[in-house]
PDB file of N, CA and C in Angstrom:
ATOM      1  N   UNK A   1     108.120  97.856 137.918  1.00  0.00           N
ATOM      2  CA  UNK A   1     107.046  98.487 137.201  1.00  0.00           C
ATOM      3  C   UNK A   1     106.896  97.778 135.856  1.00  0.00           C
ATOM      4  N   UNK A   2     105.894  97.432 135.909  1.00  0.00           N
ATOM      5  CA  UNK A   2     105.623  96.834 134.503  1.00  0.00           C
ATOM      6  C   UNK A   2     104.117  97.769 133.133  1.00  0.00           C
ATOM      7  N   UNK A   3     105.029  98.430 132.145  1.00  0.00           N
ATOM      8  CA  UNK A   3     103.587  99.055 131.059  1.00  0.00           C
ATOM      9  C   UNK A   3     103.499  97.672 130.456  1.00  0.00           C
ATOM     10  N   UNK A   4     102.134  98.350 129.900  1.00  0.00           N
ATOM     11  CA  UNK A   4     101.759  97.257 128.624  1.00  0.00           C
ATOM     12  C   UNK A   4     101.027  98.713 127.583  1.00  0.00           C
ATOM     13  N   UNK A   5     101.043  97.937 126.584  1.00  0.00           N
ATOM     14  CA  UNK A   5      99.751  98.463 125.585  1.00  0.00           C
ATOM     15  C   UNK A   5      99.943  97.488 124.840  1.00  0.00           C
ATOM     16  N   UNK A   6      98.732  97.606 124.600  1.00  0.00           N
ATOM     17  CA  UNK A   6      98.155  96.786 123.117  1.00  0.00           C
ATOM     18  C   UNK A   6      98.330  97.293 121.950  1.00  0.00           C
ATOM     19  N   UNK A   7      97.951  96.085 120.872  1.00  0.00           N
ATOM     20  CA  UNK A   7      98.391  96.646 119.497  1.00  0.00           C
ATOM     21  C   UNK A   7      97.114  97.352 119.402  1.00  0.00           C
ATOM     22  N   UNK A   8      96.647  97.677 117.845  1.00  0.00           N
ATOM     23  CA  UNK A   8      95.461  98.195 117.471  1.00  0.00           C
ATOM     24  C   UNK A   8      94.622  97.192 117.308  1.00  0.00           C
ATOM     25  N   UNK A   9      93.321  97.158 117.467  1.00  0.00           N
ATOM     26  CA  UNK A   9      92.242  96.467 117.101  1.00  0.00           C
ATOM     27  C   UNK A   9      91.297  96.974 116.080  1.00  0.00           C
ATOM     28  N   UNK A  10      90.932  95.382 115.452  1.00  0.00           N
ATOM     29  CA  UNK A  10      90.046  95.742 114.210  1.00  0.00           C
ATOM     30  C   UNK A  10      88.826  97.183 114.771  1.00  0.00           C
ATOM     31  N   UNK A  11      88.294  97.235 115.788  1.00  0.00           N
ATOM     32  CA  UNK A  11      87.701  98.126 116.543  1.00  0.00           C
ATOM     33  C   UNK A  11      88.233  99.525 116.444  1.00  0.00           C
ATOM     34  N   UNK A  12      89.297  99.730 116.616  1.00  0.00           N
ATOM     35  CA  UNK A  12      90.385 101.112 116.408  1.00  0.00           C
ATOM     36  C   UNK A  12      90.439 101.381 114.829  1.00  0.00           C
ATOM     37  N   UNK A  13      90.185 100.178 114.104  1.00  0.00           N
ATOM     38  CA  UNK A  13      90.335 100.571 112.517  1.00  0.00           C
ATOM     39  C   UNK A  13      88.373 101.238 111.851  1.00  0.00           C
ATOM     40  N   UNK A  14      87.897 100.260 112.491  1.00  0.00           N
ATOM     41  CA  UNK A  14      86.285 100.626 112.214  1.00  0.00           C
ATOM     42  C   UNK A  14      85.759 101.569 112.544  1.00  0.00           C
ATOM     43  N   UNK A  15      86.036 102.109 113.901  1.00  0.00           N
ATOM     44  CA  UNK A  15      85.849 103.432 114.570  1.00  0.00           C
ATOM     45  C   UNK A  15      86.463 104.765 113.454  1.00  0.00           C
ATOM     46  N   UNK A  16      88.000 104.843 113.186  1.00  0.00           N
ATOM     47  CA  UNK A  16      88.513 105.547 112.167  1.00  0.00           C
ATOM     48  C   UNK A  16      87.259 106.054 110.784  1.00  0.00           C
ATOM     49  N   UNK A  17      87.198 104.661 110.718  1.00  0.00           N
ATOM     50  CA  UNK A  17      86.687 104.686 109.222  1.00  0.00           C
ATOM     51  C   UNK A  17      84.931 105.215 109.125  1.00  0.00           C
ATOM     52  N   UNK A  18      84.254 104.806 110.328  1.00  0.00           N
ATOM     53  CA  UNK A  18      82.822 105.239 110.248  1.00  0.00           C
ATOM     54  C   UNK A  18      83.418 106.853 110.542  1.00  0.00           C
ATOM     55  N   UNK A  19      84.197 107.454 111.459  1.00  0.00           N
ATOM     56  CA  UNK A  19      84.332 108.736 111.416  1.00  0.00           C
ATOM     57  C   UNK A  19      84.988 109.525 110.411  1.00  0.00           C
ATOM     58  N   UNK A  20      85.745 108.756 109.548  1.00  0.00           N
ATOM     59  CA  UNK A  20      86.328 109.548 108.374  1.00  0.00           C
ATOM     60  C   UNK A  20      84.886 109.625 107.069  1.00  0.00           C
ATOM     61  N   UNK A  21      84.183 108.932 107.982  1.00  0.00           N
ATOM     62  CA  UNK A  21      82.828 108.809 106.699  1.00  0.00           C
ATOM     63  C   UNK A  21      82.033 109.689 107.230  1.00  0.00           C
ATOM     64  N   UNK A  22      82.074 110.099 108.304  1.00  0.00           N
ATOM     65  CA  UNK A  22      80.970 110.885 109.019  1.00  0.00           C
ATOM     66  C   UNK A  22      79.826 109.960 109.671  1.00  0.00           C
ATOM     67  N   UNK A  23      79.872 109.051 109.933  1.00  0.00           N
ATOM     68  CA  UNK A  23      78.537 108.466 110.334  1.00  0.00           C
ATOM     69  C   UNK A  23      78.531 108.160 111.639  1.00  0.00           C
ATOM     70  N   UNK A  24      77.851 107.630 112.352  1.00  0.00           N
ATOM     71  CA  UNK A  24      78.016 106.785 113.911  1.00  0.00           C
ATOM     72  C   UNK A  24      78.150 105.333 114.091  1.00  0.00           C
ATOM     73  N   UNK A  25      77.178 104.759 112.974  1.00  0.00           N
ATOM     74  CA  UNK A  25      77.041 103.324 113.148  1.00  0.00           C
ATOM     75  C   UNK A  25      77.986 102.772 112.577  1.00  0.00           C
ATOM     76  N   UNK A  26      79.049 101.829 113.236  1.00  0.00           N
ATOM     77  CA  UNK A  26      80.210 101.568 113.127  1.00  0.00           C
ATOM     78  C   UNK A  26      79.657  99.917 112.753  1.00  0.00           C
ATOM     79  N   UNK A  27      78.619  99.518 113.203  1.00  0.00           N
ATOM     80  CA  UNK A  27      78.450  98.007 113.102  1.00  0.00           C
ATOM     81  C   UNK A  27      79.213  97.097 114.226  1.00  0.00           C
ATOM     82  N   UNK A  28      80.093  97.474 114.651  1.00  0.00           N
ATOM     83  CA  UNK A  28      80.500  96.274 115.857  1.00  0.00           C
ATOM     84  C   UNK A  28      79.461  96.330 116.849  1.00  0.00           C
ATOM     85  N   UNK A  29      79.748  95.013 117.395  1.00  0.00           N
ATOM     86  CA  UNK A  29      78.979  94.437 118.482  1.00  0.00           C
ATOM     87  C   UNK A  29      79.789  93.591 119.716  1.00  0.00           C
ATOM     88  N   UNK A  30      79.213  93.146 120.502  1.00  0.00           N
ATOM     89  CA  UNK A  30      80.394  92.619 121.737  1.00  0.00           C
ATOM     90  C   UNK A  30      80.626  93.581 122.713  1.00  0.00           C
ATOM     91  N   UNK A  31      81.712  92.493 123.093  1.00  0.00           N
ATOM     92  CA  UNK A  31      82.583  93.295 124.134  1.00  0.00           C
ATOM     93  C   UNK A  31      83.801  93.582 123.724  1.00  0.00           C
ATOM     94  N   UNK A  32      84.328  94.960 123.830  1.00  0.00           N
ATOM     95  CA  UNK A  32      85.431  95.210 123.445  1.00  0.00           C
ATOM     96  C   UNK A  32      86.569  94.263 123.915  1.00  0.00           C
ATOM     97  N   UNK A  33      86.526  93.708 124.572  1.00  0.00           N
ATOM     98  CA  UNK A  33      87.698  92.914 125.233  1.00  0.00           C
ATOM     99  C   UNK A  33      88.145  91.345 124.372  1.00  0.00           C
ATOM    100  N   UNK A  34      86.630  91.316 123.583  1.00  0.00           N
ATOM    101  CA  UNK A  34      86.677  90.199 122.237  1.00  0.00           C
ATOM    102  C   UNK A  34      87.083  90.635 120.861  1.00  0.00           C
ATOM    103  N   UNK A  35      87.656  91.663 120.817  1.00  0.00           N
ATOM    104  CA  UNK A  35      87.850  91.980 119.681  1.00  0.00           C
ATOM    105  C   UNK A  35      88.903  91.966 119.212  1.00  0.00           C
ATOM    106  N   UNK A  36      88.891  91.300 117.695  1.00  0.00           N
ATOM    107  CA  UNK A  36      90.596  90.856 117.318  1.00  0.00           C
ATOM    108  C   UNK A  36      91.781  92.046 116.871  1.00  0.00           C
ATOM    109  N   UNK A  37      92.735  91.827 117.106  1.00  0.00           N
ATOM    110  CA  UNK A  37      93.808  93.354 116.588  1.00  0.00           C
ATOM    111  C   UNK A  37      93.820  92.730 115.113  1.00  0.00           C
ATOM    112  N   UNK A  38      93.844  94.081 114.656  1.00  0.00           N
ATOM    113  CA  UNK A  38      94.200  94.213 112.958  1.00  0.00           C
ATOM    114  C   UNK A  38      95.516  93.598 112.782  1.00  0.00           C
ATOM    115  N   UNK A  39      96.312  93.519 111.463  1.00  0.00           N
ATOM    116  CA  UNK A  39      97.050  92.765 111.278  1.00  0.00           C
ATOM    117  C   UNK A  39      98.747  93.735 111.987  1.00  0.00           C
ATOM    118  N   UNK A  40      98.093  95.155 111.800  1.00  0.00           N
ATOM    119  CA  UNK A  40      99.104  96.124 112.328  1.00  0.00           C
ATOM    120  C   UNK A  40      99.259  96.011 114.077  1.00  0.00           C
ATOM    121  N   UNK A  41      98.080  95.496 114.578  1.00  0.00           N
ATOM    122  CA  UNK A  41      97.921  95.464 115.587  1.00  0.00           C
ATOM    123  C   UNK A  41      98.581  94.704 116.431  1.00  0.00           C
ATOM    124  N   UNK A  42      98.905  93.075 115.551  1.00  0.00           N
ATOM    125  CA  UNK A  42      99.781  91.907 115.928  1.00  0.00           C
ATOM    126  C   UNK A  42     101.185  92.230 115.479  1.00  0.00           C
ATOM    127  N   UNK A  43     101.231  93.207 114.727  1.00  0.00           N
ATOM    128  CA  UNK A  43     102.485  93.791 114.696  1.00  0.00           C
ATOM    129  C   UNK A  43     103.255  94.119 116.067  1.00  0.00           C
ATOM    130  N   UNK A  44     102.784  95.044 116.344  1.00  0.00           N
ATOM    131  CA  UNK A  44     102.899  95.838 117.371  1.00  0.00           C
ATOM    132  C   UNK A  44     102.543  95.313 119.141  1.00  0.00           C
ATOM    133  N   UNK A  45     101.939  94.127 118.684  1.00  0.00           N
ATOM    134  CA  UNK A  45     101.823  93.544 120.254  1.00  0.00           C
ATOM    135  C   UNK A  45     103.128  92.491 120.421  1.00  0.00           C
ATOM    136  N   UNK A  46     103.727  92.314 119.103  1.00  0.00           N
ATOM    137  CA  UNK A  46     104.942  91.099 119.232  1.00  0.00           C
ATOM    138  C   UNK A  46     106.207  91.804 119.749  1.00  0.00           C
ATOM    139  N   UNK A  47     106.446  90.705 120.740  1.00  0.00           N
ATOM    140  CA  UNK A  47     107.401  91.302 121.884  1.00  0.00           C
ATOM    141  C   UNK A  47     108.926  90.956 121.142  1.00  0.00           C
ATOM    142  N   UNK A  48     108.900  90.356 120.285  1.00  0.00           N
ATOM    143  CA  UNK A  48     110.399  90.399 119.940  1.00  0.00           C
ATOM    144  C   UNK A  48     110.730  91.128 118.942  1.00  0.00           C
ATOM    145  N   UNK A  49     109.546  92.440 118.204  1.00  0.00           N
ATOM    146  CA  UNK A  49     109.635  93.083 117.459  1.00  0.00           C
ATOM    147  C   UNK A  49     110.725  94.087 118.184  1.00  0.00           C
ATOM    148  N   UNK A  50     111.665  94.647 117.117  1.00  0.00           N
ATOM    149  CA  UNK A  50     112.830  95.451 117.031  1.00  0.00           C
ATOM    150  C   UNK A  50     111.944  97.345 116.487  1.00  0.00           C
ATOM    151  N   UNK A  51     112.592  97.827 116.865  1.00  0.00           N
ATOM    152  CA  UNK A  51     112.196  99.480 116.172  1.00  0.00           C
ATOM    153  C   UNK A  51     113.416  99.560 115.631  1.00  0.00           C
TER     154      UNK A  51
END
């Protein structure tokens, strides 16, 4: 059996933030599948990271 997850994406941070503002229009465009992870995000996708 193999999980995965991903780190966070700049997408997961923009989404947050248009809703902590109240609004809808978030401004991204694309495909979610192009979208880069935040810097927390490459944190968290690195496999030799320790907890």
């Amino acid at each position: 059996m193999t999980i995965v997850r991903h780190g966070q994406s700049v997408a997961d941070v923009t989404f947050a933030g248009a809703h902590a503002r109240g609004v809808a229009a978030h401004g991204l465009t694309g495909r979610d599948a192009d979208v880069e992870l935040s810097p927390l995000g490459w944190q968290q996708a690195d496999p030799g990271r320790t907890r």
